[in-house]
N, C-alpha and C. Protein backbone atom coordinates (compact mmCIF):
# COMPACT_ATOMS: atom_id res chain seq x y z
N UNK A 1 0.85 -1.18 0.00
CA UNK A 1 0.00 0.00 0.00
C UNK A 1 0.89 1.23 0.00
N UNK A 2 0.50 2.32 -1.08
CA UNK A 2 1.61 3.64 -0.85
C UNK A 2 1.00 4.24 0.15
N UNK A 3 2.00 5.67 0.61
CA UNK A 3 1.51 6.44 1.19
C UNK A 3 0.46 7.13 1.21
N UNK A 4 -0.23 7.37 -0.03
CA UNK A 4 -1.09 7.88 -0.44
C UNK A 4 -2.53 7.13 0.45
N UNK A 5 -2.30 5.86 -0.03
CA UNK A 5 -3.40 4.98 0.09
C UNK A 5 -3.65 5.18 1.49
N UNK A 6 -2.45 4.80 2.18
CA UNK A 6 -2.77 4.47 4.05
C UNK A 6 -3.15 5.84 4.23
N UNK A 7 -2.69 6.71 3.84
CA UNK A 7 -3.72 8.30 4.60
C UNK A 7 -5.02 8.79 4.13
N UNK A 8 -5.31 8.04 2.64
CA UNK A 8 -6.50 7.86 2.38
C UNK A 8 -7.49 6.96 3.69
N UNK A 9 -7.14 5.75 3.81
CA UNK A 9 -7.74 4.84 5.12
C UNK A 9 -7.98 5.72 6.25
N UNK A 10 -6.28 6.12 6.48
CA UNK A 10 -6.32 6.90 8.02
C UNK A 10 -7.23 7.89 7.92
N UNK A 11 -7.29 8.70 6.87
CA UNK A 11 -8.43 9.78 7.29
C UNK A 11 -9.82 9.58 7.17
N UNK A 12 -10.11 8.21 6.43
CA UNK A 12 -11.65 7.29 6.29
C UNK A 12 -11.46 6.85 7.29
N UNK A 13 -11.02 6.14 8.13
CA UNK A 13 -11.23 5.67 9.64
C UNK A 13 -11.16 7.04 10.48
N UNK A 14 -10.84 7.93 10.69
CA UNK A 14 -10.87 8.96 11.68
C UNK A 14 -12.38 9.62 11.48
N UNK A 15 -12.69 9.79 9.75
CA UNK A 15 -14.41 10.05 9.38
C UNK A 15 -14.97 9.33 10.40
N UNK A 16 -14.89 8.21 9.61
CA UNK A 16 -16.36 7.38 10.71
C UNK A 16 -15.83 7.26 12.23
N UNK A 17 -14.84 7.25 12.94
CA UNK A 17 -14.86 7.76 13.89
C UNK A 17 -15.33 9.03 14.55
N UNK A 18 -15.31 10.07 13.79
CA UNK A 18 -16.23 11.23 14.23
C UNK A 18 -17.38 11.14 14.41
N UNK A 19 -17.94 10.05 13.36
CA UNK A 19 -19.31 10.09 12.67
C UNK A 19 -19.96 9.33 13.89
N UNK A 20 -19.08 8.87 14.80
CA UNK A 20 -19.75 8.34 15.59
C UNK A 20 -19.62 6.62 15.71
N UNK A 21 -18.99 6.08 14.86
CA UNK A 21 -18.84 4.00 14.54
C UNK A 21 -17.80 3.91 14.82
N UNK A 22 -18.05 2.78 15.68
CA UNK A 22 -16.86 2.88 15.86
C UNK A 22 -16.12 1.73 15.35
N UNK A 23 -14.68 1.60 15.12
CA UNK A 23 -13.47 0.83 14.17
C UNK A 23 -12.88 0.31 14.38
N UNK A 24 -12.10 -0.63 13.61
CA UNK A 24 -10.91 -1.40 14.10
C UNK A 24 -10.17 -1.71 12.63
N UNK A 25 -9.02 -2.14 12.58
CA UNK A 25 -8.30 -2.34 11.65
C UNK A 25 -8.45 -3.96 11.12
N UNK A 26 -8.39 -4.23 9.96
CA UNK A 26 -8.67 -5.64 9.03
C UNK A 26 -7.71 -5.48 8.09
N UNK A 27 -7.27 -6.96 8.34
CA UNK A 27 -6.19 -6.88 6.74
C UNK A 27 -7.34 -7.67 5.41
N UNK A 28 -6.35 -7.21 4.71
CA UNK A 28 -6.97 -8.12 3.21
C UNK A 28 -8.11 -9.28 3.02
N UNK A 29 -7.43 -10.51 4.14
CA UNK A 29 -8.68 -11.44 3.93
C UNK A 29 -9.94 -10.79 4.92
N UNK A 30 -10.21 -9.85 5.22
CA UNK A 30 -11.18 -9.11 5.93
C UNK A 30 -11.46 -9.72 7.50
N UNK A 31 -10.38 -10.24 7.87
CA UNK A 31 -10.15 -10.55 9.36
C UNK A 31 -9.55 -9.46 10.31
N UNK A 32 -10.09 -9.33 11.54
CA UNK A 32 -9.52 -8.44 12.41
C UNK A 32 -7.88 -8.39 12.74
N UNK A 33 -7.20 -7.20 12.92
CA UNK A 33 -5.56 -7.31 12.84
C UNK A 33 -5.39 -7.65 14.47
N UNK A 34 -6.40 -7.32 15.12
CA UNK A 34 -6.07 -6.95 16.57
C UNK A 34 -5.85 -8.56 17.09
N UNK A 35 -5.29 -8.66 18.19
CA UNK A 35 -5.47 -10.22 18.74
C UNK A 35 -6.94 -10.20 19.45
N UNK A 36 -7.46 -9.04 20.31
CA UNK A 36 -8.94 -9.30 20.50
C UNK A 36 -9.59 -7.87 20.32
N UNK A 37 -10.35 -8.34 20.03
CA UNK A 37 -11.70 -7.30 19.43
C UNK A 37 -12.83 -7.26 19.84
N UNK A 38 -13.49 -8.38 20.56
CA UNK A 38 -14.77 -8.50 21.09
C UNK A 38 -14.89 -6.93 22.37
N UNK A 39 -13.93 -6.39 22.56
CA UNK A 39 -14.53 -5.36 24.03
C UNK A 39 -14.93 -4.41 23.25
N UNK A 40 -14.43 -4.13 21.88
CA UNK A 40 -15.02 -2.57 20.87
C UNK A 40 -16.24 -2.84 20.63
N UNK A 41 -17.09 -3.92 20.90
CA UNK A 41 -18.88 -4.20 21.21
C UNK A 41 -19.09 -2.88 21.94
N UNK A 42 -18.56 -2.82 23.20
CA UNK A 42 -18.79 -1.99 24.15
C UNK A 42 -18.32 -0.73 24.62
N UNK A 43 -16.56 -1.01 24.37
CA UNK A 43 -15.97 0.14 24.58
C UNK A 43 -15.62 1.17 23.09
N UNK A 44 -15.35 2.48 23.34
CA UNK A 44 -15.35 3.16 22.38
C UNK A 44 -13.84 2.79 21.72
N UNK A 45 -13.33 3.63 20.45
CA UNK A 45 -11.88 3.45 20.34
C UNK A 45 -11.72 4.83 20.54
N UNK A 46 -10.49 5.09 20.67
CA UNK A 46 -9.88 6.49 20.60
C UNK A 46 -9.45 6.94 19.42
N UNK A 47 -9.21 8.42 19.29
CA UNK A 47 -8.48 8.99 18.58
C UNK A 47 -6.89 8.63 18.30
N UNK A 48 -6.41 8.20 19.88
CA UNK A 48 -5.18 8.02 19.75
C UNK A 48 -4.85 6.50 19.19
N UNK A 49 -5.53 5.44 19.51
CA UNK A 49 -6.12 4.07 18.86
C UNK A 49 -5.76 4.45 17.47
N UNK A 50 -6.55 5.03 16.72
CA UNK A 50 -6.61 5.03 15.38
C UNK A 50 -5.29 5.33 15.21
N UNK A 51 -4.76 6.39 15.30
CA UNK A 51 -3.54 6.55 14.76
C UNK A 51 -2.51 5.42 14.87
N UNK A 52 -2.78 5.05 16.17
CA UNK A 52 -1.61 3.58 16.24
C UNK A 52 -2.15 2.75 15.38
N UNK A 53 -3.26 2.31 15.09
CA UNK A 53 -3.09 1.27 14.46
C UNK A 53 -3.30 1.49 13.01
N UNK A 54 -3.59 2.71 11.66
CA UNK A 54 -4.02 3.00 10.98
C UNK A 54 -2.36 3.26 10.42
N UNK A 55 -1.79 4.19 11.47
CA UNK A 55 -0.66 4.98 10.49
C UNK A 55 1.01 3.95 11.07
N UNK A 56 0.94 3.71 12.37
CA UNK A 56 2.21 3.13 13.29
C UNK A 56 2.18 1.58 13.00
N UNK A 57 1.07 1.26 13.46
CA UNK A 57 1.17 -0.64 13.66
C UNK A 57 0.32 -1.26 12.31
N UNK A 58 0.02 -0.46 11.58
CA UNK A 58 -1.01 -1.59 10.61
C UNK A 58 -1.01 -0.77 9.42
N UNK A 59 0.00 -0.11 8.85
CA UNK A 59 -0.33 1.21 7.86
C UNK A 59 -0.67 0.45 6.14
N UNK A 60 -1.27 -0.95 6.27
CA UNK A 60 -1.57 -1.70 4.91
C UNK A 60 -2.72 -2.22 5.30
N UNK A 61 -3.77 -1.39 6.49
CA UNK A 61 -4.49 -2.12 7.10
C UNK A 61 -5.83 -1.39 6.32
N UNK A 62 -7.09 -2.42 6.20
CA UNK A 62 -8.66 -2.07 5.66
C UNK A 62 -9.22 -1.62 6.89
N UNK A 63 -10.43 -1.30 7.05
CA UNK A 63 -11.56 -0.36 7.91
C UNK A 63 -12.45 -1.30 8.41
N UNK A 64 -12.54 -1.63 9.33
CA UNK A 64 -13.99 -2.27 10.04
C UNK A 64 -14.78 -1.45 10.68
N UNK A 65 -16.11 -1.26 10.24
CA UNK A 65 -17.04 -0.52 11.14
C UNK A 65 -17.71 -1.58 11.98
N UNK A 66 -17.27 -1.66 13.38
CA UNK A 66 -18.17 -2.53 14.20
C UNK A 66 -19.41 -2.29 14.33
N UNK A 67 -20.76 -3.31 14.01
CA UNK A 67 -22.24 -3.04 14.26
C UNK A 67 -22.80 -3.00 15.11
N UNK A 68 -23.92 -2.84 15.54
CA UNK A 68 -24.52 -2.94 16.87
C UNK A 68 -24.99 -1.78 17.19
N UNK A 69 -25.27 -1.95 18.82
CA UNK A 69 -25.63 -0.68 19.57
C UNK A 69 -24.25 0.66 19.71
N UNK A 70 -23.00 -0.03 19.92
CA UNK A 70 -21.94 0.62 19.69
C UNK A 70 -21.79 1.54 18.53
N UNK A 71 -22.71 1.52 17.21
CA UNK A 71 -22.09 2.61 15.62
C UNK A 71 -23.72 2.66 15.71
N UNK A 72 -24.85 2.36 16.36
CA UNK A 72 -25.94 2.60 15.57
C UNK A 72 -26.15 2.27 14.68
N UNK A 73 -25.58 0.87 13.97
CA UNK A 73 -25.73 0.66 13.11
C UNK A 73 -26.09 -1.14 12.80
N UNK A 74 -27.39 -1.08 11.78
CA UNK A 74 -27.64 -2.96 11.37
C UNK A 74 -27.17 -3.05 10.27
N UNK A 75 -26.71 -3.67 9.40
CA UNK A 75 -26.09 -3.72 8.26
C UNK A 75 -26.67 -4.65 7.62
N UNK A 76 -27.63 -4.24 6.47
CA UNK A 76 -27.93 -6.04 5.68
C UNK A 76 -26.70 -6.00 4.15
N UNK A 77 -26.69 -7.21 4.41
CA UNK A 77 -24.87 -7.61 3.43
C UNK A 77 -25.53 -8.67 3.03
N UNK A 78 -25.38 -8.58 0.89
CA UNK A 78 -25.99 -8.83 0.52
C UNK A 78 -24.88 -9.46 -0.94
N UNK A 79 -24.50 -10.91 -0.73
CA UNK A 79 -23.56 -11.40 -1.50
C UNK A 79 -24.36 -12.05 -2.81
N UNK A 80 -24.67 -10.85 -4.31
CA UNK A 80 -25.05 -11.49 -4.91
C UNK A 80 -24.24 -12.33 -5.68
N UNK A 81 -23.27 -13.19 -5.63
CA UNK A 81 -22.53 -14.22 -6.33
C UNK A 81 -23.29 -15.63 -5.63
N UNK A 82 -24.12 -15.42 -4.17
CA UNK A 82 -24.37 -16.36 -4.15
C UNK A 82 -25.76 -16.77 -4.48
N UNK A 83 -26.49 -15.43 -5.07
CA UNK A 83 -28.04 -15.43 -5.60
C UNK A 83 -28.00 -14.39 -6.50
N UNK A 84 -27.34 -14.44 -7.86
CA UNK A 84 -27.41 -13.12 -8.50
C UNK A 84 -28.67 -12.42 -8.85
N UNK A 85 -29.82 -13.25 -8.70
CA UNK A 85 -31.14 -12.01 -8.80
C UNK A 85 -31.66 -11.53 -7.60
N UNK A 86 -30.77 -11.34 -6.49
CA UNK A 86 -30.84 -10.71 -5.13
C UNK A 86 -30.77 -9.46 -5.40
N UNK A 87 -31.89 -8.28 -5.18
CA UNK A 87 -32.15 -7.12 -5.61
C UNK A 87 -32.12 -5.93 -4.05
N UNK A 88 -30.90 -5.16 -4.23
CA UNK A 88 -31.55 -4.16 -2.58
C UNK A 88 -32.76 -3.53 -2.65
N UNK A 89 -33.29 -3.63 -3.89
CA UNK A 89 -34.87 -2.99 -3.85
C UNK A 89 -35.92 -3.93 -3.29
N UNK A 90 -35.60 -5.24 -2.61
CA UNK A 90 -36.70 -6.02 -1.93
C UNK A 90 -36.17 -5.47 -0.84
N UNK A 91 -35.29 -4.39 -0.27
CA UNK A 91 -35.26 -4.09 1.31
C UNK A 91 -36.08 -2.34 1.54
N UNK A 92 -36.14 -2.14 2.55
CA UNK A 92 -36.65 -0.54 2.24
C UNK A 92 -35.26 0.19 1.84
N UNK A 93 -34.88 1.24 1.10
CA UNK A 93 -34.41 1.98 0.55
C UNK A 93 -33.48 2.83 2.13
N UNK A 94 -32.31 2.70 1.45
CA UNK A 94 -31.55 3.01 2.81
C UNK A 94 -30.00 3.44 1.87
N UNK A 95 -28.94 4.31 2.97
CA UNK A 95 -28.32 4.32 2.28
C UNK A 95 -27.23 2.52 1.89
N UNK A 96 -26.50 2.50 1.14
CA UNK A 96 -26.74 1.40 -0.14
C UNK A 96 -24.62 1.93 -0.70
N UNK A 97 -24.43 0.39 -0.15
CA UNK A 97 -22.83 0.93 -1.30
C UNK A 97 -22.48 -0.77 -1.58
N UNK A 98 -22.06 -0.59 -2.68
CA UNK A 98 -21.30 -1.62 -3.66
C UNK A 98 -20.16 -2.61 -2.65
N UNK A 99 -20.42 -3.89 -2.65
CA UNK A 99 -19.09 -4.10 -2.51
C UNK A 99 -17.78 -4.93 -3.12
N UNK A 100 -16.83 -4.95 -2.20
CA UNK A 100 -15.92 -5.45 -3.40
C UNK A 100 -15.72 -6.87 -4.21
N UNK A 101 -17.01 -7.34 -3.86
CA UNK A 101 -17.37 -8.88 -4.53
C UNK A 101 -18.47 -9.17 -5.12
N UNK A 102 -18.97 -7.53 -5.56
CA UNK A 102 -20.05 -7.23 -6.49
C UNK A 102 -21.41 -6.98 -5.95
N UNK A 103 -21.56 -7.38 -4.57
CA UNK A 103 -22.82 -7.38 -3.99
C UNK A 103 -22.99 -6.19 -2.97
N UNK A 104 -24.03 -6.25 -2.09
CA UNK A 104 -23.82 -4.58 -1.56
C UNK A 104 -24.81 -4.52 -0.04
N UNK A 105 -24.12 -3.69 0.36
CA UNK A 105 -24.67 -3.39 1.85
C UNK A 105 -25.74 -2.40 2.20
N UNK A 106 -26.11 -2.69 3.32
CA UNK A 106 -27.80 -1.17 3.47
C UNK A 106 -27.38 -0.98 4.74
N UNK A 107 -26.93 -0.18 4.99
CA UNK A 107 -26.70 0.57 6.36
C UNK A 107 -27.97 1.24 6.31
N UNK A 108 -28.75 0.37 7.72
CA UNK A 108 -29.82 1.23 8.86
C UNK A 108 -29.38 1.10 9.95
N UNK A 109 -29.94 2.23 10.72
CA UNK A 109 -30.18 2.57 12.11
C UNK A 109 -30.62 1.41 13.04
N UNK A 110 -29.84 1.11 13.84
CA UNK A 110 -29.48 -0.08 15.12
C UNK A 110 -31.01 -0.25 15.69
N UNK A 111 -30.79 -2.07 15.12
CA UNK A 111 -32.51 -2.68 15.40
C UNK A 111 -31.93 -3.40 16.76
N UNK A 112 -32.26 -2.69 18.02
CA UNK A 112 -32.07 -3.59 19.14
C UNK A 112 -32.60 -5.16 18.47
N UNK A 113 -31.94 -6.40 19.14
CA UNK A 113 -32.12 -7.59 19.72
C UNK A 113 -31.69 -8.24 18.38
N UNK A 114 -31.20 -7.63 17.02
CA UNK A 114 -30.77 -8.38 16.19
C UNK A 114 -29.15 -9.04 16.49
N UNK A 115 -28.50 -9.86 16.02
CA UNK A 115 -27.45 -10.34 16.25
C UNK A 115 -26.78 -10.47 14.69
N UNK A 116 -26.04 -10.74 14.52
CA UNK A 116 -24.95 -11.44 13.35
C UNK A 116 -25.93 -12.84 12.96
N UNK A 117 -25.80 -12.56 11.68
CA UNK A 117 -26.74 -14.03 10.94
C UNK A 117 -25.80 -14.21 9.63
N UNK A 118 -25.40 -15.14 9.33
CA UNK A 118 -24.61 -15.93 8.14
C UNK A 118 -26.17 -16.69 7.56
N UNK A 119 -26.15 -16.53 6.62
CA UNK A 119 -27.56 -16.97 5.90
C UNK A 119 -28.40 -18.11 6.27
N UNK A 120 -28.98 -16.75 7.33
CA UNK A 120 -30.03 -16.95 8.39
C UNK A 120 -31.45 -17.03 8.16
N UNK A 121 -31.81 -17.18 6.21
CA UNK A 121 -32.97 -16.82 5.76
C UNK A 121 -32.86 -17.68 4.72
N UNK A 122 -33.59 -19.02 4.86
CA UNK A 122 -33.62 -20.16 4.06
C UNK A 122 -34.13 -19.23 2.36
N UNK A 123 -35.17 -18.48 2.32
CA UNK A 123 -35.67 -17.49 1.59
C UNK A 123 -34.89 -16.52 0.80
N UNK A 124 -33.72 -16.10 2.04
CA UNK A 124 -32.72 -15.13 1.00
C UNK A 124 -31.36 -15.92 1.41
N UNK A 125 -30.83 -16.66 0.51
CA UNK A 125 -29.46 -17.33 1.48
C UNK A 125 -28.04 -16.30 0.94
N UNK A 126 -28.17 -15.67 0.46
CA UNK A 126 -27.27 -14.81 0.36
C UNK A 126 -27.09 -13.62 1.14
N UNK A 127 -27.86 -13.68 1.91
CA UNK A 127 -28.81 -12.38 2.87
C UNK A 127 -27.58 -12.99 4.59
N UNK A 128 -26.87 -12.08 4.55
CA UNK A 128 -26.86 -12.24 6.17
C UNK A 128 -26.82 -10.56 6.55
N UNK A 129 -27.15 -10.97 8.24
CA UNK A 129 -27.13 -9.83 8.82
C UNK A 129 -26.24 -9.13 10.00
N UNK A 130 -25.64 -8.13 9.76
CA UNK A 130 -24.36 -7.61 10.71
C UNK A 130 -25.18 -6.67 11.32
N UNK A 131 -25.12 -7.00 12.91
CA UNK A 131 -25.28 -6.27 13.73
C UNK A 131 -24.82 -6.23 15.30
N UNK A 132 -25.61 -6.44 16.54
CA UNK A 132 -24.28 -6.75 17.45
C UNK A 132 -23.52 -8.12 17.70
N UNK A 133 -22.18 -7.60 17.93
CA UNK A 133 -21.51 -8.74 17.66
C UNK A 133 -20.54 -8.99 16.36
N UNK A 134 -21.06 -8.52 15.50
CA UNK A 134 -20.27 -8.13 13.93
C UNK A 134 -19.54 -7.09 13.45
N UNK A 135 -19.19 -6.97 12.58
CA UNK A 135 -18.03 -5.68 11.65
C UNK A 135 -18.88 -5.80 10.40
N UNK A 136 -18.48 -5.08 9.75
CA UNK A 136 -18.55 -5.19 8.11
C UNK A 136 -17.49 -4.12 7.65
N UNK A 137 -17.09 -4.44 6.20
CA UNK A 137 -15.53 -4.08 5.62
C UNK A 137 -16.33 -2.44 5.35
N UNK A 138 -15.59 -1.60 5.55
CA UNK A 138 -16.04 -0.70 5.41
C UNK A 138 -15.25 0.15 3.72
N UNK A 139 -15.62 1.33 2.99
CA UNK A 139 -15.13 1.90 2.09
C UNK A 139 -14.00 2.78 2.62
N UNK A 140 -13.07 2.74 2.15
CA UNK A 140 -11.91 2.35 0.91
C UNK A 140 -11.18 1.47 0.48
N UNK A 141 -11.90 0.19 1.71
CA UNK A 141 -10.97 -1.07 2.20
C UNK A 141 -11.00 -2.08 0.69
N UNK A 142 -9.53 -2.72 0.24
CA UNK A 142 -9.39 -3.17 -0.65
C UNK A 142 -8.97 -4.73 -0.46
N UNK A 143 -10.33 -5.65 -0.56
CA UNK A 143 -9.73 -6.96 -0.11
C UNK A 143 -9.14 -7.81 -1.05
N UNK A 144 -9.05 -9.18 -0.43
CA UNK A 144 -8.41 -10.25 -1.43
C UNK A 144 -9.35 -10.72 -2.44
N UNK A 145 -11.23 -10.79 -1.58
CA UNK A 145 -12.11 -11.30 -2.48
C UNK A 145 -13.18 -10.17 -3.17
N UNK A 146 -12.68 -10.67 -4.35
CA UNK A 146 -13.47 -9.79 -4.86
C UNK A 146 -13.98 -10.50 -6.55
N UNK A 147 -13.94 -11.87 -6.21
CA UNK A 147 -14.07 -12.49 -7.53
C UNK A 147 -15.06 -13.43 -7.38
N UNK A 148 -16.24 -13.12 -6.89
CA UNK A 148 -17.48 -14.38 -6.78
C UNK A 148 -17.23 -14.74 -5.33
N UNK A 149 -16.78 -14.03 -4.64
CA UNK A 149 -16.47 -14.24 -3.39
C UNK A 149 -15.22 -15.02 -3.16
N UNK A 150 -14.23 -15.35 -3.89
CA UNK A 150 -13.03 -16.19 -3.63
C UNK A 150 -12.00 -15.36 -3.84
N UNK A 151 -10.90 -15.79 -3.05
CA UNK A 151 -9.62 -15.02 -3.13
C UNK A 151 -8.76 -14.90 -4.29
N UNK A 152 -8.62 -14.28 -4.76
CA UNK A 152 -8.06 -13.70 -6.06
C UNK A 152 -6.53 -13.67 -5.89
């Protein structure tokens, strides 16, 4: 990753840190860099956090926005390689971004009592749901899969 790129990240992770979501650093295969991660459920990160791990300890590192009650945020993630006539127009209209394995996410506003679902909907099996308990890869993050869902 050039310089360019990691201060592109660093200053997209410090955004949504303002914005209120809170983050953690992911490498490539979209796994957490940290050895544990489960307490950012609850606790906030810092300002000074980010910088260590964005620019000092991880400067080739992708964006995790943790879900839940922690970012206000439910995430429906929506892998059409594994149902390509999976449409975000069967969800209500929300904001909506592409991702890097062709399929795409709906960030809404934090539905208490939902949890993390891996295709949890015999009906939509491409359909899972990030919320507490989960991450999702956030934008500018550049992973390994991005080819029907397999590592490239």
């Amino acid at each position: 990753m050039t310089t360019e790129q990691t201060t592109k990240v660093y200053n997209q992770a410090f955004a949504y840190f303002v914005n209120g979501y809170n983050i953690m650093p992911i490498g490539k295969d979209k796994k957490p860099l940290l050895f544990k991660w489960k307490h950012l459920q609850t606790e906030r990160v810092t300002e000074e956090q980010i910088k260590k791990w964005f620019i000092d300890e991880f400067p080739e590192a992708n964006i995790a926005i943790i879900t839940g009650e922690i970012s206000g945020l439910t995430v429906i993630d929506v892998d059409t390689y594994k149902q390509p006539n999976t449409s975000p127009t069967v969800f209500p209209p929300t904001f909506t971004i592409k991702t890097g394995n062709g399929g795409f996410q709906l960030y809404y506003q934090y539905q208490p009592g939902l949890t993390i679902s891996a295709e949890g909907y015999a009906n939509l099996p491409a359909v899972d749901i990030r919320s507490d308990g989960g991450y999702v890869v956030a934008p500018p993050s550049i992973t390994d899969y991005i080819d029907n869902g397999k590592k490239v």
